[in-house]
C-alpha atoms as a PDB file:
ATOM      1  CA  UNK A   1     126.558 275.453 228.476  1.00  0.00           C
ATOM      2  CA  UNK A   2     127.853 275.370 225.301  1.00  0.00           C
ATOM      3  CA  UNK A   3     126.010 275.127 222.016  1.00  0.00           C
ATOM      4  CA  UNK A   4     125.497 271.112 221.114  1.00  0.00           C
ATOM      5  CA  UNK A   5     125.555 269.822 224.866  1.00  0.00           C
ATOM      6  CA  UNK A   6     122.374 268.805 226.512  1.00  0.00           C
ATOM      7  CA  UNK A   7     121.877 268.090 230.282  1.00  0.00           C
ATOM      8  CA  UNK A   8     119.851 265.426 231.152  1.00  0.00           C
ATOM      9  CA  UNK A   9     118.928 263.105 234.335  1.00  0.00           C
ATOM     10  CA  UNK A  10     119.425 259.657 232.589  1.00  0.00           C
ATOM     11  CA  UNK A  11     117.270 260.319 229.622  1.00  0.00           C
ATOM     12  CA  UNK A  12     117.021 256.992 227.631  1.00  0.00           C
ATOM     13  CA  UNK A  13     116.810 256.737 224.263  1.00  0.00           C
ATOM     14  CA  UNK A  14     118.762 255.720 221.410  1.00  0.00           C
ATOM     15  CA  UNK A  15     120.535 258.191 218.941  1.00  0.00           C
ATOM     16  CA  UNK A  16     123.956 258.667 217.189  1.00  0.00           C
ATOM     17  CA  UNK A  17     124.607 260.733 220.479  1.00  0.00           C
ATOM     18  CA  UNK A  18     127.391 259.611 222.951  1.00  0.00           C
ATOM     19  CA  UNK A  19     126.285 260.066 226.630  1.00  0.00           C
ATOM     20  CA  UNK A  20     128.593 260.102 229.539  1.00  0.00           C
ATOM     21  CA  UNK A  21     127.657 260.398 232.931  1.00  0.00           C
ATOM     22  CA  UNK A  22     128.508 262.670 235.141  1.00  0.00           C
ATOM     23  CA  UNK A  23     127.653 263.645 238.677  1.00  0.00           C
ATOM     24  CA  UNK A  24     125.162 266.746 237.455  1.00  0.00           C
ATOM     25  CA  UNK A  25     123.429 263.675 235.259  1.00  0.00           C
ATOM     26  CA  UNK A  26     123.970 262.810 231.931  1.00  0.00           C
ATOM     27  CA  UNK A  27     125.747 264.479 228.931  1.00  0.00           C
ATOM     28  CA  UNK A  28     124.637 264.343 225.828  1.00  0.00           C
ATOM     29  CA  UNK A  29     126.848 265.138 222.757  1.00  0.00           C
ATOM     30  CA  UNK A  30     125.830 265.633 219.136  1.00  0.00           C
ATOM     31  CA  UNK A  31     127.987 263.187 216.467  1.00  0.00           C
ATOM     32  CA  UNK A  32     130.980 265.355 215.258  1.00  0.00           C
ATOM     33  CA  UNK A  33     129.848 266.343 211.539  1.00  0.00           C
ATOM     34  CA  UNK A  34     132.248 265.961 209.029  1.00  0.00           C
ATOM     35  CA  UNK A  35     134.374 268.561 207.967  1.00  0.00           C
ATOM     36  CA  UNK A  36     134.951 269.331 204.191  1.00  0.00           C
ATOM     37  CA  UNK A  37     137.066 266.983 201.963  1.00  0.00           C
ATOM     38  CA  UNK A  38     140.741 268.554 201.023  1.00  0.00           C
ATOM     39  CA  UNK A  39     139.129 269.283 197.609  1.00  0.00           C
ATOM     40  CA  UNK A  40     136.590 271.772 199.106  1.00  0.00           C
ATOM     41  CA  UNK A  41     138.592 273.509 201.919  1.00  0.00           C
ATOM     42  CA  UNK A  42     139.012 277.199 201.045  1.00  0.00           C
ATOM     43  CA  UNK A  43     135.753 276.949 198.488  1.00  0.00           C
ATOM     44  CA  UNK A  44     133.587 279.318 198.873  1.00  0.00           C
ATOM     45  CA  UNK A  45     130.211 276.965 198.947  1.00  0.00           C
ATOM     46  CA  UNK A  46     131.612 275.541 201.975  1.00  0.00           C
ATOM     47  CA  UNK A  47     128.580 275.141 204.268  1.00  0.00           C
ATOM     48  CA  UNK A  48     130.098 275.948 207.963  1.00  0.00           C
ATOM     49  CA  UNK A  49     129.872 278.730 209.559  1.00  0.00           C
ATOM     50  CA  UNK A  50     132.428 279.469 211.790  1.00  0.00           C
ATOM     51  CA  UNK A  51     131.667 281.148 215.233  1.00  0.00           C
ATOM     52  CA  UNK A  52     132.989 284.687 216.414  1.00  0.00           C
ATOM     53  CA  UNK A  53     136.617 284.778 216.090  1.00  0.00           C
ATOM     54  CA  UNK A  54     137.011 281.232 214.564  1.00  0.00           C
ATOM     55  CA  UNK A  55     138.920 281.290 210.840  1.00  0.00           C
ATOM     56  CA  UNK A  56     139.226 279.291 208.096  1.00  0.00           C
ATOM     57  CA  UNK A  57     142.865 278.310 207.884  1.00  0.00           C
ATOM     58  CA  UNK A  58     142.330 274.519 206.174  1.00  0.00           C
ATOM     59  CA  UNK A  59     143.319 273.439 209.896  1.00  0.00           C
ATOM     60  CA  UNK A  60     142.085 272.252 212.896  1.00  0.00           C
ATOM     61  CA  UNK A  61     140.938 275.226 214.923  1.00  0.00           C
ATOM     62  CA  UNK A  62     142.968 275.428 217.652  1.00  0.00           C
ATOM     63  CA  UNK A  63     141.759 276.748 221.615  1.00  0.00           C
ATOM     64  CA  UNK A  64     143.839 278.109 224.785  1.00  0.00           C
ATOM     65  CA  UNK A  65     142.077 276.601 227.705  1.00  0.00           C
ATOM     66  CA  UNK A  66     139.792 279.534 228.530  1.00  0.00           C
ATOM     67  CA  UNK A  67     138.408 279.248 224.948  1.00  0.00           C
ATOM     68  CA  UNK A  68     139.686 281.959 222.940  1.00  0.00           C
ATOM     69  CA  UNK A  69     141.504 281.414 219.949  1.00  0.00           C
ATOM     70  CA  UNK A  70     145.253 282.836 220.038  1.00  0.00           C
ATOM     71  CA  UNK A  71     146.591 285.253 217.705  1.00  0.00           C
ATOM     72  CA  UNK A  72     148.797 283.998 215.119  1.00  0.00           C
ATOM     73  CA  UNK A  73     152.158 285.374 214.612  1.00  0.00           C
ATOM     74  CA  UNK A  74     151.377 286.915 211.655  1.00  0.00           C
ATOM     75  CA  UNK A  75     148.207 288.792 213.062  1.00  0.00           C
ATOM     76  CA  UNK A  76     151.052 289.920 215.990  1.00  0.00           C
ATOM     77  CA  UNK A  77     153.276 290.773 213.667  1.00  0.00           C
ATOM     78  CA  UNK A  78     150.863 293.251 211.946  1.00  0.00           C
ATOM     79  CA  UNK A  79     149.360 294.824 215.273  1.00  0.00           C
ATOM     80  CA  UNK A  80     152.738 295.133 216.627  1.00  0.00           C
ATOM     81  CA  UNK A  81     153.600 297.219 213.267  1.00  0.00           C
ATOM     82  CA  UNK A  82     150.616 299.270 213.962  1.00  0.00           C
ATOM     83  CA  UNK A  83     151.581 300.238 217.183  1.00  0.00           C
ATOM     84  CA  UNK A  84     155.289 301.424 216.580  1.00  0.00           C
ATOM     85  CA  UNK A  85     154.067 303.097 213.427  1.00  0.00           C
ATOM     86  CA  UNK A  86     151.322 305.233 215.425  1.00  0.00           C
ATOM     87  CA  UNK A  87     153.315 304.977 218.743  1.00  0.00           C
ATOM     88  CA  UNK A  88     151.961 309.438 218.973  1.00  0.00           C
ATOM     89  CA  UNK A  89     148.413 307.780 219.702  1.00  0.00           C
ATOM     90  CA  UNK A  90     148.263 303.664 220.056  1.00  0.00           C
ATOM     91  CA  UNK A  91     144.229 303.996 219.730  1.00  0.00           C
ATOM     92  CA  UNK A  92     143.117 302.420 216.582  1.00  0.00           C
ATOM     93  CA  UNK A  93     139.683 304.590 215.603  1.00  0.00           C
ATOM     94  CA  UNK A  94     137.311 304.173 212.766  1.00  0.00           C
ATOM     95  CA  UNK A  95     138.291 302.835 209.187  1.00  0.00           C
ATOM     96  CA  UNK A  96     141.381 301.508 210.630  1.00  0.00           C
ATOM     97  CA  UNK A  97     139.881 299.760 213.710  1.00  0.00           C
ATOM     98  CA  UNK A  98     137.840 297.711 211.713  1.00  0.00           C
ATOM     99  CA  UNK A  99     140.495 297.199 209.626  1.00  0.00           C
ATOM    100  CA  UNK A 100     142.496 295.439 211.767  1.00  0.00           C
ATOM    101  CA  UNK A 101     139.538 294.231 214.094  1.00  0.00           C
ATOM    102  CA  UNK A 102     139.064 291.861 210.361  1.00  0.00           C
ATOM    103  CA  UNK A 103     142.931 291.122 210.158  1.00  0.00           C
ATOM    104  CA  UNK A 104     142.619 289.600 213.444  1.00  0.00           C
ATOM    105  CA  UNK A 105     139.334 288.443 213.596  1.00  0.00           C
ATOM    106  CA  UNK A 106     138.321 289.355 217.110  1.00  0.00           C
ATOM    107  CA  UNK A 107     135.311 290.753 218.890  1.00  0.00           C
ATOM    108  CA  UNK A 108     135.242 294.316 219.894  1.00  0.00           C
ATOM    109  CA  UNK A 109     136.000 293.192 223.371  1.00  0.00           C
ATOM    110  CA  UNK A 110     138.765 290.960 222.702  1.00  0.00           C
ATOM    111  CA  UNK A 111     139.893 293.876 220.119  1.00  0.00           C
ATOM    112  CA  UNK A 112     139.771 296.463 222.851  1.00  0.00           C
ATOM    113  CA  UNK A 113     141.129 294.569 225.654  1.00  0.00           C
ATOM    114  CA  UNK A 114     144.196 293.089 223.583  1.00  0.00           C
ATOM    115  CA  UNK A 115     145.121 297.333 222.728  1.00  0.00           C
ATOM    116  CA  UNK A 116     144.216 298.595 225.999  1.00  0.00           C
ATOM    117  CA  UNK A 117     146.651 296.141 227.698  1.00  0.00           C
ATOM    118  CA  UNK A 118     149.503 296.859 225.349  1.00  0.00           C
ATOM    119  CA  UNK A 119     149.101 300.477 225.554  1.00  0.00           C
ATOM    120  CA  UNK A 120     149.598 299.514 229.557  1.00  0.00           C
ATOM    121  CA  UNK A 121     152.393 297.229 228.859  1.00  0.00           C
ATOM    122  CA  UNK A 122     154.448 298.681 226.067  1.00  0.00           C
ATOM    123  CA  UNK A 123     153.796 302.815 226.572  1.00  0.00           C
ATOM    124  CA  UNK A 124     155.155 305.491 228.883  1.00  0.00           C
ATOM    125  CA  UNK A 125     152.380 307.420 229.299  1.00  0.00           C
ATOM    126  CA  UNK A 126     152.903 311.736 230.305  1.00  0.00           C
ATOM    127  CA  UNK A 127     150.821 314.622 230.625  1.00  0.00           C
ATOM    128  CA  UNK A 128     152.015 317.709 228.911  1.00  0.00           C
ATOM    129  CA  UNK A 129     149.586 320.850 229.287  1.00  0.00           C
ATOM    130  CA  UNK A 130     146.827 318.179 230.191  1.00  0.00           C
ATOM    131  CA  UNK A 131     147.492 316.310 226.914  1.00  0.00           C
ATOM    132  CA  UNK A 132     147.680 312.345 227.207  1.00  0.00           C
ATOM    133  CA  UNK A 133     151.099 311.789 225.404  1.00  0.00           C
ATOM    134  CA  UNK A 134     152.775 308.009 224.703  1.00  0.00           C
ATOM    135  CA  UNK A 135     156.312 306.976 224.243  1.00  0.00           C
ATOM    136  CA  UNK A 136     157.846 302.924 223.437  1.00  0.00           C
ATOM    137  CA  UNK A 137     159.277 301.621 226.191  1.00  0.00           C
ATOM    138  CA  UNK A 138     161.963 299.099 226.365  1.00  0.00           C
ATOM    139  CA  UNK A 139     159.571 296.284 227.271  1.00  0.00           C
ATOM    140  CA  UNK A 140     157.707 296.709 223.805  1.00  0.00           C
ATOM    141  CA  UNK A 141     161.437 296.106 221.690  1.00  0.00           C
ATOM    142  CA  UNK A 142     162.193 293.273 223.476  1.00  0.00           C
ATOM    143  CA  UNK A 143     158.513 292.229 222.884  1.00  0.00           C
ATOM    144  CA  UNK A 144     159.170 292.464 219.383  1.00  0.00           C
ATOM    145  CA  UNK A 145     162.490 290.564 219.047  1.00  0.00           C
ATOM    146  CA  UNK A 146     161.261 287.938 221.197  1.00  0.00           C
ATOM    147  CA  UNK A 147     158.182 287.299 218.701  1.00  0.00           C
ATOM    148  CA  UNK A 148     161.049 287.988 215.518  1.00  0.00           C
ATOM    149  CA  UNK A 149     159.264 291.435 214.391  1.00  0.00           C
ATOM    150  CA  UNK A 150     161.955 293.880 212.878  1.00  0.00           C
ATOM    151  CA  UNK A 151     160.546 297.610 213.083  1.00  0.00           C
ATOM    152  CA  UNK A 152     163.554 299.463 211.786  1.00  0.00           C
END
């Protein structure tokens, strides 16, 4: 269950809580806390913590239905970059990994995952000698004009 829910048989009690019953028993949720005033967004004594892959954008953090948190276009925009400009080997490794594992604030997983599948989607993949080689394929350019990303 997620953090701040609590599952309960039809615990009494009073609190600020809302409770809504369901047929596993009764949910419990915490009172929403506030979020900082306009005046303190983007301080940096702001006391929230955002979870794994959450960021601070002044806006409501926004969900797909499974949970994660989308890329935006600009994060697209910038991994999309990186893979035309190192199209000879799409495999981000050290210094630059994290770098853009940051610029898109992901987990490893996600971060993995999200270049395994477009080295799937957007590479022709050969063997010369035994040698793993990669070339763009057409699906990857009309990735990139769909989301309005000019490579050349």
């Amino acid at each position: 269950m997620p953090c701040g829910w609590r599952v309960g048989r039809g615990a009494s009690g009073s609190s600020a809580a809302s409770r809504t019953s369901t047929s596993l028993g009764t949910v419990h949720t915490h009172p929403a806390v506030a979020g900082p005033s306009d005046e303190s967004i983007g301080s940096s004594d702001d006391a929230r913590s955002l979870s794994a892959g959450e960021f601070e954008t002044g806006y409501e953090v926004h969900r797909t239905p499974s949970g994660r948190i989308p890329l935006t276009r600009e994060q697209r925009e910038i991994f999309f970059r990186w893979l035309y400009e190192n199209a000879h080997d799409p495999k981000p490794k050290g210094i630059e990994r994290d770098r853009l594992r940051r610029i898109g604030n992901m987990t490893r997983d996600r971060f993995k995952t999200w270049f395994a599948n477009a080295r799937r989607r957007y590479f022709k993949i050969t063997y010369d000698d035994g040698v793993q080689r990669y070339a763009v394929n057409e699906r990857f350019r009309v990735a990139c004009q769909r989301a309005k990303i000019e490579l050349d």
